[in-house]
Protein backbone atom coordinates (compact mmCIF):
# COMPACT_ATOMS: atom_id res chain seq x y z
CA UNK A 1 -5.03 -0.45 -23.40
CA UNK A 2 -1.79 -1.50 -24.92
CA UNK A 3 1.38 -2.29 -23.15
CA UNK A 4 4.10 -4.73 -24.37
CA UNK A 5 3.41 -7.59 -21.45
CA UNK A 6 6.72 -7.03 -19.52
CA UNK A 7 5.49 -3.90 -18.59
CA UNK A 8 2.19 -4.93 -17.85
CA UNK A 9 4.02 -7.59 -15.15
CA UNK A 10 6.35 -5.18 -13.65
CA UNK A 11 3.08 -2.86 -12.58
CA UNK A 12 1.37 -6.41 -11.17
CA UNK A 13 4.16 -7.00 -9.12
CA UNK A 14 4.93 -3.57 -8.17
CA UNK A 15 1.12 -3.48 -6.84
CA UNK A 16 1.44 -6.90 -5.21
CA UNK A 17 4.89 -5.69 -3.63
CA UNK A 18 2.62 -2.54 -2.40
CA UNK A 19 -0.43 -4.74 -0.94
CA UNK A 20 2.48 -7.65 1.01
CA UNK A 21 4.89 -4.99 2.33
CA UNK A 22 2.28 -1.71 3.71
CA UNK A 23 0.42 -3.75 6.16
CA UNK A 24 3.79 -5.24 7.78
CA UNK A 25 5.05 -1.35 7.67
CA UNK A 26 1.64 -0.87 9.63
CA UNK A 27 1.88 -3.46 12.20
CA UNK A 28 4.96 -2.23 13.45
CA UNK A 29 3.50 1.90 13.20
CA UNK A 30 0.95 0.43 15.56
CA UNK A 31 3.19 -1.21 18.24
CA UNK A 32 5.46 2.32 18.42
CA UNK A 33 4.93 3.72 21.62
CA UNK A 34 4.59 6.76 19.69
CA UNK A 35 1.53 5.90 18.00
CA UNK A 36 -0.54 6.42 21.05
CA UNK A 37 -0.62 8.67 23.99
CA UNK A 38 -1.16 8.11 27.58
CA UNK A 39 -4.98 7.65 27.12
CA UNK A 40 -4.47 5.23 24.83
CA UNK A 41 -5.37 7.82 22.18
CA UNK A 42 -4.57 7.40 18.89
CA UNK A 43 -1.16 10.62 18.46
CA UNK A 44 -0.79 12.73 14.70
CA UNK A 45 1.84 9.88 14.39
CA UNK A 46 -0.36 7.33 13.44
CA UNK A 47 -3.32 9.18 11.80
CA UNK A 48 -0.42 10.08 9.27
CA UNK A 49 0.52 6.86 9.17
CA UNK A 50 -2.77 5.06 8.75
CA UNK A 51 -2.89 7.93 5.77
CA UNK A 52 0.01 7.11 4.06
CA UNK A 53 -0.35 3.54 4.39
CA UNK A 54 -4.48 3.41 2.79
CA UNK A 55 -2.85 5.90 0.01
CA UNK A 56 -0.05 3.66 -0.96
CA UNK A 57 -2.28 0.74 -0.84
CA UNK A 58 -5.04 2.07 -2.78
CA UNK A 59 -2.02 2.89 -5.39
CA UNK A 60 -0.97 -1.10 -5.39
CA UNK A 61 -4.73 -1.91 -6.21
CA UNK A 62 -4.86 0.59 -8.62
CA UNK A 63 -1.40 -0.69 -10.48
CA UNK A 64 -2.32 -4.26 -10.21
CA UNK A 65 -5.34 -3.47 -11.83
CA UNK A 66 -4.18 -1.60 -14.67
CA UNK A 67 -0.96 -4.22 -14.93
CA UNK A 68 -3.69 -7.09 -14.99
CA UNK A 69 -6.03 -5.04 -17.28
CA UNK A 70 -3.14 -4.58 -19.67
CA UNK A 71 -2.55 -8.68 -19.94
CA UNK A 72 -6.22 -9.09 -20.62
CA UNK A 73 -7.04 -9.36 -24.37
């Protein structure tokens, strides 16, 4: 794969910026009162959440990888 190597950074650190801010987003999803019923049951508000959050993070790996694979000769 080629890409000229400023390109190949910008998708590291857009899938570094992905993997150090989606786990802060989900620490704070978790403490919502909304993210758990009476029970103590986990609500649709944070199975979406959790969802969104594994998706977006599987993306950073993915783009960190390809950025990284890029730099490689």
């Amino acid at each position: 794969m080629e890409l000229p190597a400023a390109l190949s950074w910008i998708l590291v650190i857009a899938g570094v910026w992905s993997l150090v801010v989606w786990p802060q987003f989900l620490r704070r999803v978790l403490k919502d009162p909304r993210a758990h019923d009476a029970s103590g049951k986990a609500t649709k508000f944070l199975t979406v959440h959790v969802v969104l959050v594994t998706i977006s993070m599987v993306l950073g790996v993915a783009t960190a990888g390809i950025g990284i694979a890029a730099l490689l000769p």
